[in-house]
N, C-alpha and C. Protein backbone atom coordinates (compact mmCIF):
# COMPACT_ATOMS: atom_id res chain seq x y z
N UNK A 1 0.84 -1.17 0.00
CA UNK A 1 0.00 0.00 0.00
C UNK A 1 0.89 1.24 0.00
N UNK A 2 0.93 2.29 -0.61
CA UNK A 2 1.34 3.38 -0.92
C UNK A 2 1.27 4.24 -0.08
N UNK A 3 2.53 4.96 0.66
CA UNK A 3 2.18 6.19 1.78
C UNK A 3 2.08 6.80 1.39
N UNK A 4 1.04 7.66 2.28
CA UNK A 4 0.55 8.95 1.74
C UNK A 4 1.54 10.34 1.54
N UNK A 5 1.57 10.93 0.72
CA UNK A 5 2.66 11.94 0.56
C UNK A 5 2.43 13.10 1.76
N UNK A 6 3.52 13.38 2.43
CA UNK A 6 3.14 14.61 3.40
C UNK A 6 3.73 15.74 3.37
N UNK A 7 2.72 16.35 3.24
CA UNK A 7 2.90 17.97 3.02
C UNK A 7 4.17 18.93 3.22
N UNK A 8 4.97 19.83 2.25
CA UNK A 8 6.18 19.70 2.36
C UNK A 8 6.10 20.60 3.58
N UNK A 9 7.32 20.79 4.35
CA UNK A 9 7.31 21.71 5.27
C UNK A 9 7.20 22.88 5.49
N UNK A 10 6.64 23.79 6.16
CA UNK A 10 6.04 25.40 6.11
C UNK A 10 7.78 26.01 5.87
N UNK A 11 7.83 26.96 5.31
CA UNK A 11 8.99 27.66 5.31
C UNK A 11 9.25 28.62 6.88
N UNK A 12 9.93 28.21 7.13
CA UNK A 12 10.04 29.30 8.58
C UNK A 12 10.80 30.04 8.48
N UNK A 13 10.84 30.56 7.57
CA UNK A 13 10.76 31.99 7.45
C UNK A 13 10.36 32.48 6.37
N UNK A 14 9.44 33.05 6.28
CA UNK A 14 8.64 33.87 5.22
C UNK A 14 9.18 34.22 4.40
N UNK A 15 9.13 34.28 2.80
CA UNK A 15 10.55 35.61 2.07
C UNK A 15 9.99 36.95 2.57
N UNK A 16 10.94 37.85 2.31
CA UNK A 16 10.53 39.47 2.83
C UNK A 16 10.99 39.61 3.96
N UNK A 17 10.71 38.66 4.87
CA UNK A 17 11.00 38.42 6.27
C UNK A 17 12.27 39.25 6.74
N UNK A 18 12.68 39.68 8.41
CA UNK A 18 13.64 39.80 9.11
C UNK A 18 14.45 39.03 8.64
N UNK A 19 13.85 37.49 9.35
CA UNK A 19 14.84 36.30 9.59
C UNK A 19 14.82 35.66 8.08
N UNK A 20 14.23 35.97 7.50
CA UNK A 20 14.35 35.29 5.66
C UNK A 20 15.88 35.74 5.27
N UNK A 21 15.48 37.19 5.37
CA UNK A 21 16.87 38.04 4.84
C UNK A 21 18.26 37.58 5.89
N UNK A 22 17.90 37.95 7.03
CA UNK A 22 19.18 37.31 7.92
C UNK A 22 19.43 36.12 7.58
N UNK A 23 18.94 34.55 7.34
CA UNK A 23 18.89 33.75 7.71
C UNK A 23 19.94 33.29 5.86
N UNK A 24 19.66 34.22 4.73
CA UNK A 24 20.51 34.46 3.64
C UNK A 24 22.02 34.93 3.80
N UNK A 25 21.75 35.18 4.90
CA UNK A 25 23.48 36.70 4.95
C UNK A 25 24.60 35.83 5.27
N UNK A 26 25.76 36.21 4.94
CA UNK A 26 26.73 35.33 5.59
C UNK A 26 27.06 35.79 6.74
N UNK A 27 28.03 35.30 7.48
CA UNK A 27 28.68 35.49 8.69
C UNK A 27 29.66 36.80 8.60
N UNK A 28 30.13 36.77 7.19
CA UNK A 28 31.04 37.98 7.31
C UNK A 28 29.83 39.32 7.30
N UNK A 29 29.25 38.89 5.74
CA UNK A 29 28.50 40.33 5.68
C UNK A 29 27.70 40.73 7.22
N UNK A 30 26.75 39.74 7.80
CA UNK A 30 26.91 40.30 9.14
C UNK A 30 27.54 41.04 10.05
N UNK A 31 28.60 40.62 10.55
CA UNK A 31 29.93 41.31 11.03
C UNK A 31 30.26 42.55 10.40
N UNK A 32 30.42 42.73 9.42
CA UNK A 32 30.68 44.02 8.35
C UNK A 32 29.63 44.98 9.24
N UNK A 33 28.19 44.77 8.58
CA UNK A 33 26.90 45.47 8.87
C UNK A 33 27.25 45.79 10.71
N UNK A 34 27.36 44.53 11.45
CA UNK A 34 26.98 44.96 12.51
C UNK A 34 28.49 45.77 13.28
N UNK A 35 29.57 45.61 12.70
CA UNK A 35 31.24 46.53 13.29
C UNK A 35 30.54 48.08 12.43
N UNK A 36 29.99 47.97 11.36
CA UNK A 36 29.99 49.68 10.47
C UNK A 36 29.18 50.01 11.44
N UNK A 37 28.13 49.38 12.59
CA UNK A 37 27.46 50.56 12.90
C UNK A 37 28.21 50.43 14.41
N UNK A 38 28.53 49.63 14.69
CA UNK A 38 29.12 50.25 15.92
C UNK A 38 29.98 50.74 16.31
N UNK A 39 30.41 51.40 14.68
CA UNK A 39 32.18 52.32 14.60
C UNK A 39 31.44 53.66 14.66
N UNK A 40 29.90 53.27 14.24
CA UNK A 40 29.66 54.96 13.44
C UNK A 40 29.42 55.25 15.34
N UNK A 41 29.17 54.43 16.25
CA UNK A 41 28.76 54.88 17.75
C UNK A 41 29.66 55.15 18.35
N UNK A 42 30.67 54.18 18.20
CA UNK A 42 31.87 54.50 18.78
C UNK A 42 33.34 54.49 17.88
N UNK A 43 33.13 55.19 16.93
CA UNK A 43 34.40 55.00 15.78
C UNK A 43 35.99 55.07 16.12
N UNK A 44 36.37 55.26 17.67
CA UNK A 44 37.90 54.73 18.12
C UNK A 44 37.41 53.23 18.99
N UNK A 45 36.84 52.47 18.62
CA UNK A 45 36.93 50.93 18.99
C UNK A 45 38.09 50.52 18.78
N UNK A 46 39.36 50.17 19.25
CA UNK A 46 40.37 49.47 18.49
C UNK A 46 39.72 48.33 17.65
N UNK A 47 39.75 47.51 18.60
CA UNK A 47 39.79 45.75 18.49
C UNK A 47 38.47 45.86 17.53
N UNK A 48 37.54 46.25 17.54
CA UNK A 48 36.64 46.53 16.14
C UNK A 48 37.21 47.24 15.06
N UNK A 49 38.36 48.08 15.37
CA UNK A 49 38.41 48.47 13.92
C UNK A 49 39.24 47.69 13.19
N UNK A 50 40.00 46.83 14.34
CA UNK A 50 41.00 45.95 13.23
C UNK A 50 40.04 44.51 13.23
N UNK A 51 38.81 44.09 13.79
CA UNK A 51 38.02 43.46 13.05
C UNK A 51 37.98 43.34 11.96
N UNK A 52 37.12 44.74 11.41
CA UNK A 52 36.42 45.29 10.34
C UNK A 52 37.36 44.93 9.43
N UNK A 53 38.95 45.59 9.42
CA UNK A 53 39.58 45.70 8.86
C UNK A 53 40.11 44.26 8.13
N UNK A 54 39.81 43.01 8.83
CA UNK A 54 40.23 42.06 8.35
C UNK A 54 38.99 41.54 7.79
N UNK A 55 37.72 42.06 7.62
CA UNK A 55 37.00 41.67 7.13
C UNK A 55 36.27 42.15 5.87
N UNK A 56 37.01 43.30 5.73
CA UNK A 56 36.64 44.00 4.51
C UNK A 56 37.76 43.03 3.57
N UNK A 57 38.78 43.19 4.09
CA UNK A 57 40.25 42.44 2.80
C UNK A 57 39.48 41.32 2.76
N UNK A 58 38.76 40.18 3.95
CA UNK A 58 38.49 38.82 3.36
C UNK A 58 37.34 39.05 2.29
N UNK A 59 36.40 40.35 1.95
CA UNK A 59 35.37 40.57 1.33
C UNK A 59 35.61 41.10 0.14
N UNK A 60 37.14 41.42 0.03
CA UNK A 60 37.58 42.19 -1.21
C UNK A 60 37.53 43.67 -1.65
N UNK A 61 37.29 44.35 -0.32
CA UNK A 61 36.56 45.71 -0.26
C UNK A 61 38.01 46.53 0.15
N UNK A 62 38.93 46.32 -0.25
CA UNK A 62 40.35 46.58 -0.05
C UNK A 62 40.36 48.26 0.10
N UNK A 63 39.43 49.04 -0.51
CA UNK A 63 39.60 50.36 -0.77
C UNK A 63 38.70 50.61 0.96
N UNK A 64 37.22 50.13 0.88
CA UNK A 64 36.87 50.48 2.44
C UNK A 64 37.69 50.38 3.67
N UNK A 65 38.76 49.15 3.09
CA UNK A 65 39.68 48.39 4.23
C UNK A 65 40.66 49.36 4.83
N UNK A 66 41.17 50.18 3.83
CA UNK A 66 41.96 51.24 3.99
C UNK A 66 41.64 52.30 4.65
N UNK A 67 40.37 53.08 4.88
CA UNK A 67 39.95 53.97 5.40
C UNK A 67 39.95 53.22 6.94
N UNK A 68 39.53 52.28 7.07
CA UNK A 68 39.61 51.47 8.43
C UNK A 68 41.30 51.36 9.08
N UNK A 69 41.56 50.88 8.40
CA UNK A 69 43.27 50.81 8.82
C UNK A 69 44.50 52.26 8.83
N UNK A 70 43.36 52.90 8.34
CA UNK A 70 43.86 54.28 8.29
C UNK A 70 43.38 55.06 9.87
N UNK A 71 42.15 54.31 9.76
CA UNK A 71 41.24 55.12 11.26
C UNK A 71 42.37 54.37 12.78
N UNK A 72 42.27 52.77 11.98
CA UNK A 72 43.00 52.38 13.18
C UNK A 72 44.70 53.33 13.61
N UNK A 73 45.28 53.14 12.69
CA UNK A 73 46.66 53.59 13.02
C UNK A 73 46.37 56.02 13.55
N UNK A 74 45.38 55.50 13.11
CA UNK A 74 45.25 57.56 13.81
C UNK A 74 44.97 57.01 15.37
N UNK A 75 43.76 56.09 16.22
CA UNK A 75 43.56 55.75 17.02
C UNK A 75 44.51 55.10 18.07
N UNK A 76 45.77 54.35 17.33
CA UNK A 76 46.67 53.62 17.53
C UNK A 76 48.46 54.02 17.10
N UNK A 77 48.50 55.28 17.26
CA UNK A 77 49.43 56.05 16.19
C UNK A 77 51.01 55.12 16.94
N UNK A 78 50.84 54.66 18.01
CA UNK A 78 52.12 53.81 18.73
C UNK A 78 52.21 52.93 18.06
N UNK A 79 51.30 51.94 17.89
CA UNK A 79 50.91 50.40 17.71
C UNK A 79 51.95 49.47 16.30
N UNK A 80 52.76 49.03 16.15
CA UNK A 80 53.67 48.82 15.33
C UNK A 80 53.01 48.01 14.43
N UNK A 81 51.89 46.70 14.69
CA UNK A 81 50.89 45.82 13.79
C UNK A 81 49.84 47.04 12.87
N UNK A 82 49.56 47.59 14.03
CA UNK A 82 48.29 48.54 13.02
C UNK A 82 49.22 49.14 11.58
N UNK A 83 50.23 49.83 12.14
CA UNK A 83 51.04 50.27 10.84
C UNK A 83 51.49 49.14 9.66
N UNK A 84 51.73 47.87 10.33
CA UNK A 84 52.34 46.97 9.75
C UNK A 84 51.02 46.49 8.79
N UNK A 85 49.47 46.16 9.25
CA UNK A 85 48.49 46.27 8.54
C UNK A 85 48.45 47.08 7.39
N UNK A 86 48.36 48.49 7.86
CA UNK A 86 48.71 49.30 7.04
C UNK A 86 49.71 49.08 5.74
N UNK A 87 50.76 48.78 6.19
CA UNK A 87 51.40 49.02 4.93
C UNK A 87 50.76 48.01 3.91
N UNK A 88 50.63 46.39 4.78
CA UNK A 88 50.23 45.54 3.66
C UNK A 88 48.55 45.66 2.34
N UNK A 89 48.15 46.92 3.58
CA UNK A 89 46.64 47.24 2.82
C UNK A 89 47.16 48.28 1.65
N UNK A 90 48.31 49.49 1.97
CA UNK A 90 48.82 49.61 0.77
C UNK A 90 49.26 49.02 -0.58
N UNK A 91 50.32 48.06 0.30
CA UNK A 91 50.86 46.90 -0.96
C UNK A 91 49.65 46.19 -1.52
N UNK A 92 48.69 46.08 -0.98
CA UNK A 92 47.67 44.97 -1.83
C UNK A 92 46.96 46.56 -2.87
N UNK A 93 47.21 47.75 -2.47
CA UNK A 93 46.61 48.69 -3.47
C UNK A 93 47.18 49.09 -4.35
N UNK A 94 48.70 48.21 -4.56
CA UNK A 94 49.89 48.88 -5.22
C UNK A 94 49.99 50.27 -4.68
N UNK A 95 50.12 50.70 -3.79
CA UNK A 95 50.79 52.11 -3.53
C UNK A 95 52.14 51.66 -2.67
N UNK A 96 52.70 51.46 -3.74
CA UNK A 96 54.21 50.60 -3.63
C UNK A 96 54.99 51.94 -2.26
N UNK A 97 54.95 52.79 -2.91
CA UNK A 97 55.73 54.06 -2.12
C UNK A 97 55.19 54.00 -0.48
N UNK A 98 53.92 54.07 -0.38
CA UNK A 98 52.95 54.33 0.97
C UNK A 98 53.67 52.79 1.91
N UNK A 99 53.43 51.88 0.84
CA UNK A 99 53.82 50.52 1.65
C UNK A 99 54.84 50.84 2.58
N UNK A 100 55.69 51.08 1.58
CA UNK A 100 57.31 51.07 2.17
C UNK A 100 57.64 51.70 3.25
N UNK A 101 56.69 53.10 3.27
CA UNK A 101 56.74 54.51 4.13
C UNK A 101 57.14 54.12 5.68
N UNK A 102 55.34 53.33 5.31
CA UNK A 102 54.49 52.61 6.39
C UNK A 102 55.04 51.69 6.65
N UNK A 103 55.57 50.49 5.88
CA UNK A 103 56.62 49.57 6.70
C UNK A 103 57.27 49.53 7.52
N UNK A 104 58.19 50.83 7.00
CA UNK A 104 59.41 51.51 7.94
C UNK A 104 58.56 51.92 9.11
N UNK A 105 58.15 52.59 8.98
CA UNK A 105 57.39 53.26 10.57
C UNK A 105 56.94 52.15 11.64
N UNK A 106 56.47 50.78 10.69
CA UNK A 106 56.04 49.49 11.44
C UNK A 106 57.79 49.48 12.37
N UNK A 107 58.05 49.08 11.49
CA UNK A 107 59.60 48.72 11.77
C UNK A 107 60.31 49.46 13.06
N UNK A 108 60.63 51.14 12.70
CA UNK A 108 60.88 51.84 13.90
C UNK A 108 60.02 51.89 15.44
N UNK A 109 58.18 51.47 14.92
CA UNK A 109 57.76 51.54 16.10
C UNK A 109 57.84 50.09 17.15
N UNK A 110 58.55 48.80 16.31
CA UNK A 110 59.07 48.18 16.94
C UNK A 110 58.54 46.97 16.41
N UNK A 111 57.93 46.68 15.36
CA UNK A 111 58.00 45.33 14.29
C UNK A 111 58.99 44.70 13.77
N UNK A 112 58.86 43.35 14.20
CA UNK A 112 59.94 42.64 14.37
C UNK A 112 59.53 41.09 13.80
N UNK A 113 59.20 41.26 13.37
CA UNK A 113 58.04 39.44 12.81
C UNK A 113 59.30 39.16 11.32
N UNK A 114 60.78 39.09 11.05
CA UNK A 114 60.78 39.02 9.56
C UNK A 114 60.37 38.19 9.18
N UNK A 115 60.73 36.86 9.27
CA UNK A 115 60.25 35.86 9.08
C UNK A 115 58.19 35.66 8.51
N UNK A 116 57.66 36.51 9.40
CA UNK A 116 56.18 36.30 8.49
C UNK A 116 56.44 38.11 7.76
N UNK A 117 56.98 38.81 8.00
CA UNK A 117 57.03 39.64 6.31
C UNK A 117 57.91 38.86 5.13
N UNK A 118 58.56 38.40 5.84
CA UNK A 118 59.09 37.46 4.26
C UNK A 118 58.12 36.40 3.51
N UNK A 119 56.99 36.01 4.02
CA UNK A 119 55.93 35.58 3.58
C UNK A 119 54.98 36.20 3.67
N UNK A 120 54.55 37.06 3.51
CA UNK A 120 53.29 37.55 3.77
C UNK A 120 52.58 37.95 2.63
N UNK A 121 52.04 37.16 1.83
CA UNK A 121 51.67 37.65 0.50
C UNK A 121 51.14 38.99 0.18
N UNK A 122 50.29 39.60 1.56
CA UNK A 122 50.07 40.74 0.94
C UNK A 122 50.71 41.48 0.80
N UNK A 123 52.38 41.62 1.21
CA UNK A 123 53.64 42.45 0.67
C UNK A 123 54.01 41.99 -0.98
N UNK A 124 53.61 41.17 -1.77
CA UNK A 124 54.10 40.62 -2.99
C UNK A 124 54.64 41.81 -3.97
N UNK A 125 54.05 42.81 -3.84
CA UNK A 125 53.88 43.49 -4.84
C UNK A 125 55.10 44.55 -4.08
N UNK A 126 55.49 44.83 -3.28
CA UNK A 126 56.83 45.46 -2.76
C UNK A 126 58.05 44.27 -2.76
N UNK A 127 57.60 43.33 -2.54
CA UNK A 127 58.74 41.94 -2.40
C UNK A 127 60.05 42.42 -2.99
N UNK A 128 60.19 42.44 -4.35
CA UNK A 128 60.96 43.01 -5.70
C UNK A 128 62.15 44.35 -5.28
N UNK A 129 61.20 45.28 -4.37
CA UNK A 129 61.46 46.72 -4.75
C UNK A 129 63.22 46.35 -3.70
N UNK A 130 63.95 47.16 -4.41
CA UNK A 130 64.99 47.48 -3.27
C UNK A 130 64.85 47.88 -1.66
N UNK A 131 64.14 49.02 -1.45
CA UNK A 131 63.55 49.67 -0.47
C UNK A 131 63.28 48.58 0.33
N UNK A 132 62.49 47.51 -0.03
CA UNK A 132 62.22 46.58 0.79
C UNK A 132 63.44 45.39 1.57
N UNK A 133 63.71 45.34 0.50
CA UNK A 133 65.32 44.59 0.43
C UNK A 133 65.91 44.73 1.31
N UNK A 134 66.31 46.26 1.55
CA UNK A 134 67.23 46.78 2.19
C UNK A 134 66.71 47.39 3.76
N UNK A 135 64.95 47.11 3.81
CA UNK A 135 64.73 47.15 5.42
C UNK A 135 64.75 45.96 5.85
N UNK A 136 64.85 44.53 5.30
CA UNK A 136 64.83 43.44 5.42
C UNK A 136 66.32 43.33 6.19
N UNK A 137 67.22 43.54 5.22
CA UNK A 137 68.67 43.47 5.21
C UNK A 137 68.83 44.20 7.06
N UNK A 138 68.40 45.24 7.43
CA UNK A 138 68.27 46.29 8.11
C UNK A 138 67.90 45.75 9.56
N UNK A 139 66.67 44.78 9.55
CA UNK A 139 66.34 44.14 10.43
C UNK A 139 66.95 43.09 10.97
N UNK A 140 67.29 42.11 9.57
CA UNK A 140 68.04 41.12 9.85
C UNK A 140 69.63 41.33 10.86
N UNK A 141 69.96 42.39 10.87
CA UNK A 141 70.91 42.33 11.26
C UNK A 141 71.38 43.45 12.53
N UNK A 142 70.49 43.38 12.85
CA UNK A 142 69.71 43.74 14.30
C UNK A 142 69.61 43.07 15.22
């Protein structure tokens, strides 16, 4: 005997919906939406702005990323990573010159990682340059 077919399941969540639309979003775009508004409340958050900041580059929004990593290092003008961010959000914009600037300043304010700037892909595009070479050279032998 043949079972009876049962009714497919109610959608729980409506389209149009709150939770329709949320329940579509990813995890990043979330995060994005919910760090943009709580920069616009409190826009010197550190630890949110270098959130944001790693979540715009994973989103490809490299140009928003910059205004963020720009906000961070004004908020953070000591901080040797925020700069070091910095430069690599340059190098991924090709502003080969800014990278380098900003490297150095990582560097003097007391960045010391060579070993992950010698990998760090988002330096690729300075990798080449002399300038770089020669803060490498600079560190190393420190």
């Amino acid at each position: 005997m043949p079972h009876p077919k049962r009714p497919a399941p109610a959608d729980p969540f409506p389209p149009g919906s709150v939770l329709a639309v949320l329940a579509e979003r990813t995890q990043l775009d979330f995060e994005i939406e919910f760090y943009g508004r709580l920069l616009a409340v409190v826009p010197d958050f550190a630890d949110v702005l270098r959130a944001q900041a790693c979540n715009l580059t994973m989103k490809g929004r490299l140009k928003d990323g910059l205004v963020v990593d720009q906000k961070l290092v004004a908020v953070l003008p000591g901080d040797p990573t925020a700069h070091y961010n910095l430069a690599c959000r340059y190098a991924l914009l090709k502003e080969r010159d800014k990278a380098i600037k900003t490297l150095r300043k990582a560097v003097e304010l007391g960045y010391r990682d060579i070993e992950f700037m010698q990998e760090d892909h988002d330096l690729d595009s300075i990798r080449k340059d002399p300038r770089f070479r020669k803060l490498l050279k600079e560190l190393q032998s420190q």
